[in-house]
C-alpha atoms as a PDB file:
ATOM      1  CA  UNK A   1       2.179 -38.462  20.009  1.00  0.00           C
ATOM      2  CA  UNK A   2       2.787 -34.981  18.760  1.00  0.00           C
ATOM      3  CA  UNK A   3       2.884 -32.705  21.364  1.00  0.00           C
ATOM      4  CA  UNK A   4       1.999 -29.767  19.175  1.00  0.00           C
ATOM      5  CA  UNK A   5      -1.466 -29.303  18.276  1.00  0.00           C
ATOM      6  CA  UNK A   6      -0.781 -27.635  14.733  1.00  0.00           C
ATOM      7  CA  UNK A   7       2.234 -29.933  14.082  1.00  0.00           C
ATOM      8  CA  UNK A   8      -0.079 -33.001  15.172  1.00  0.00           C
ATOM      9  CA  UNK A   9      -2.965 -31.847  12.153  1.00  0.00           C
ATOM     10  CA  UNK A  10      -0.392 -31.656   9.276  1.00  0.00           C
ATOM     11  CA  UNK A  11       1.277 -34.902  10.253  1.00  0.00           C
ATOM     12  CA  UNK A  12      -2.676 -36.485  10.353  1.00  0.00           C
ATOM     13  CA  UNK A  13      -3.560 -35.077   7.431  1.00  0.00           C
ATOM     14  CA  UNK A  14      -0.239 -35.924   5.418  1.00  0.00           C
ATOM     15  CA  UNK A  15      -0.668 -39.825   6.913  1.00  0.00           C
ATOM     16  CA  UNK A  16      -4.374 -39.438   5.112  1.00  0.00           C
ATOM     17  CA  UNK A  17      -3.385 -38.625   1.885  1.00  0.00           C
ATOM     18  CA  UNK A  18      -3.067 -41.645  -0.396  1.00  0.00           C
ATOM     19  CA  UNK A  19      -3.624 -40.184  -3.565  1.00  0.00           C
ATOM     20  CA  UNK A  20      -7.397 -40.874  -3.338  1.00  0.00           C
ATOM     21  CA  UNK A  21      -8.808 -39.590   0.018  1.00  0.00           C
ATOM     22  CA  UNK A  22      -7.589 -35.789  -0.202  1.00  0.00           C
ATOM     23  CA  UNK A  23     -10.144 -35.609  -3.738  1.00  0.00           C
ATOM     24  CA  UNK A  24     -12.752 -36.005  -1.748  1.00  0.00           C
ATOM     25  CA  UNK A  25     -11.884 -34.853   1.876  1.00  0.00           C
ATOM     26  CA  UNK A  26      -9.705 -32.539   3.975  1.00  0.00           C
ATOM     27  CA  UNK A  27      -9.803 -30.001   6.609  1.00  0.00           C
ATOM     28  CA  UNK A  28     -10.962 -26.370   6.265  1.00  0.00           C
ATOM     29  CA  UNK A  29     -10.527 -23.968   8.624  1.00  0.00           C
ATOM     30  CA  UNK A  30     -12.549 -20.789   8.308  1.00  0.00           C
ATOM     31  CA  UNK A  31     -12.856 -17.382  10.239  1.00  0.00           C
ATOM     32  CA  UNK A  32     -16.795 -16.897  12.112  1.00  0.00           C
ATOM     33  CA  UNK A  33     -18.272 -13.256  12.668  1.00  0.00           C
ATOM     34  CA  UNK A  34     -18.881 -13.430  16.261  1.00  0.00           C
ATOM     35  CA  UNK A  35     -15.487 -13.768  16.275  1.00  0.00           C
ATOM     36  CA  UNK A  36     -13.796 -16.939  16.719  1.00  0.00           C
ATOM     37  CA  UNK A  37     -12.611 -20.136  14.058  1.00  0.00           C
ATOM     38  CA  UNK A  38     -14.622 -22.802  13.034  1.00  0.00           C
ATOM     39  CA  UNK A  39     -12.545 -26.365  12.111  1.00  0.00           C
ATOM     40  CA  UNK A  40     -14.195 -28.998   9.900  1.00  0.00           C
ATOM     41  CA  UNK A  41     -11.972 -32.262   9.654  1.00  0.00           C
ATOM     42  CA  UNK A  42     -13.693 -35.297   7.114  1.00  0.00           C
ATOM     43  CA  UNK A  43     -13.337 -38.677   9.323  1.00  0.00           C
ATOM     44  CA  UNK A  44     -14.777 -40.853   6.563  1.00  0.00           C
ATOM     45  CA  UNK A  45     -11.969 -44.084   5.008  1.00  0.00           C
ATOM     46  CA  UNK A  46      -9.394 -42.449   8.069  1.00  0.00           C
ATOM     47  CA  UNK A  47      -8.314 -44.384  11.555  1.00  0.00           C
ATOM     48  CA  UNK A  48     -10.884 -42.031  13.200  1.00  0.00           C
ATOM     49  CA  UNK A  49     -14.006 -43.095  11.021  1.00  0.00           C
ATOM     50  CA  UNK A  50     -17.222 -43.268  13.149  1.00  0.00           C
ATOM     51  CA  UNK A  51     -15.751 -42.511  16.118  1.00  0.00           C
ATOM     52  CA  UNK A  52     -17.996 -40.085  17.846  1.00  0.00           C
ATOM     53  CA  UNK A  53     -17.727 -37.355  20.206  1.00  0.00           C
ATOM     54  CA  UNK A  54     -20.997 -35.741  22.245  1.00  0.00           C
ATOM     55  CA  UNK A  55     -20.509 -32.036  21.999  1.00  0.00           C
ATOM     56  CA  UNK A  56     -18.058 -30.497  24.715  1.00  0.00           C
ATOM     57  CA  UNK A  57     -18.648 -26.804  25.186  1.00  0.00           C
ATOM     58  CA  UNK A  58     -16.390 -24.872  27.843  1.00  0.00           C
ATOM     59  CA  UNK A  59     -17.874 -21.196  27.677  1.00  0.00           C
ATOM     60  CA  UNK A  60     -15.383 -18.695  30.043  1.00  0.00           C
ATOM     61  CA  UNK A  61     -15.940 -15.444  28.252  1.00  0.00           C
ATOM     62  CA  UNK A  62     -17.470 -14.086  25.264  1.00  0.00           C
ATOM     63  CA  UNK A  63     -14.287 -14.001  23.657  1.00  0.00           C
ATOM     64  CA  UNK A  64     -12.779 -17.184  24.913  1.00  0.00           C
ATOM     65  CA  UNK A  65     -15.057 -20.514  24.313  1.00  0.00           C
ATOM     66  CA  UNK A  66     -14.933 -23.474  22.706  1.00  0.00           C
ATOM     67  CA  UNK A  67     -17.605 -26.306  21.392  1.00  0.00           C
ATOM     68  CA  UNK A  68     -16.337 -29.297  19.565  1.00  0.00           C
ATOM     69  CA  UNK A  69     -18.013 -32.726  18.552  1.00  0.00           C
ATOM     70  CA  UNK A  70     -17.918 -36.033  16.111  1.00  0.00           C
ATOM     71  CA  UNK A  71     -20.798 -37.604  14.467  1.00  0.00           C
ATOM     72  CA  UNK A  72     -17.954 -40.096  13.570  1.00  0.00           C
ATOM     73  CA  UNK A  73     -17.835 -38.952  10.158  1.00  0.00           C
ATOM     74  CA  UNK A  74     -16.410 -35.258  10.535  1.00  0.00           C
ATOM     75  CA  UNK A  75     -14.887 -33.810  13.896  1.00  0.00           C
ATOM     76  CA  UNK A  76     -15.936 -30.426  13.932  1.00  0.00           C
ATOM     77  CA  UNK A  77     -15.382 -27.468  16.458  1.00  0.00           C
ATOM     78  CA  UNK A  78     -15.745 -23.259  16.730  1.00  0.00           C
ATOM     79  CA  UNK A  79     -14.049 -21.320  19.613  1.00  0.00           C
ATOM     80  CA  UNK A  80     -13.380 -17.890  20.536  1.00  0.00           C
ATOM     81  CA  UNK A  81     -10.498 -15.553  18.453  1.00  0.00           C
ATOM     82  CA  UNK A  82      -7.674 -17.111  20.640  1.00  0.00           C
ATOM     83  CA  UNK A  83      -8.545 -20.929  20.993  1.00  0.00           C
ATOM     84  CA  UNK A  84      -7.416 -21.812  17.832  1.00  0.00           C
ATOM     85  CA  UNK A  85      -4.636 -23.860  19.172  1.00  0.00           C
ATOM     86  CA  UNK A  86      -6.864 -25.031  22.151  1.00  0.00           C
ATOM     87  CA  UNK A  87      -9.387 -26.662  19.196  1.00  0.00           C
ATOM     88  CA  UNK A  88      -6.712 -28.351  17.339  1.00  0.00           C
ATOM     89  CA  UNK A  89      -5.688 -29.970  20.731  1.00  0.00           C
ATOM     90  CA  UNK A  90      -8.937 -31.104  21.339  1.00  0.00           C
ATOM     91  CA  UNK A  91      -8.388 -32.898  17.894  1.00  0.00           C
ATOM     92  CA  UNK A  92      -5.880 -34.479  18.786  1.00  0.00           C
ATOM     93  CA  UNK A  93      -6.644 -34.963  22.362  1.00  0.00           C
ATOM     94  CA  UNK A  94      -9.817 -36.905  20.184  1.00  0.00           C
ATOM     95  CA  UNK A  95      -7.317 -38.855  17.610  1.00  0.00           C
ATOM     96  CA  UNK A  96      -5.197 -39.741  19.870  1.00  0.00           C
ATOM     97  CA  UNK A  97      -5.597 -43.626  20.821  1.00  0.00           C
ATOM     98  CA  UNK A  98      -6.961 -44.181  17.284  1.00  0.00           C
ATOM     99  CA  UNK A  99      -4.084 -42.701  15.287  1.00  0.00           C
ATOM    100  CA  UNK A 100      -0.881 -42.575  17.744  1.00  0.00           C
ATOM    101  CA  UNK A 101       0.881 -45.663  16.262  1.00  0.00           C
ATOM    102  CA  UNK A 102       0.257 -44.518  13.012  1.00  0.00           C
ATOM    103  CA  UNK A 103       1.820 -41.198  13.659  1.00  0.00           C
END
């Protein structure tokens, strides 16, 4: 496995891509106002589709938190201003056995 969160989301992503899937899904990542990131990742015809995830929320500060979750068709996740690399981990902490072999 990819030991580096952000490394570990392009080589997903780039595996997903089949000329067909990337029309219709993707990742966004987006800035919130409070502040902090918010990550949106489409599950749906991937390794990872309908694999779920009940909502893990680790609050330490008001600046540094993070919630993430899968309703097993889109992993999604916000955190605090500096836990941008922590969420991507989680995502791959989450694709992990599904994907590994692939990647």
């Amino acid at each position: 496995m990819v030991a580096d969160p952000f490394a570990f989301l392009q080589t997903w992503y780039a595996s997903c891509c089949n000329d067909d899937w990337e029309h219709s899904y993707g990742v966004v990542i987006d800035t919130l106002d409070n502040p902090g990131w918010y990550l949106k990742i489409d599950l749906v015809d991937t390794p990872l589709a309908g694999t779920s995830l009940d909502r893990l929320a680790v609050e330490r500060t008001d600046d540094d938190w993070l919630h993430v979750w899968s309703n097993g068709a889109r992993f999604e996740g916000a955190c605090g201003p500096l836990n941008l690399g922590e969420m991507l981990g989680a995502f791959r902490d989450f694709a992990g056995g599904a994907v590994s072999s692939a990647l």
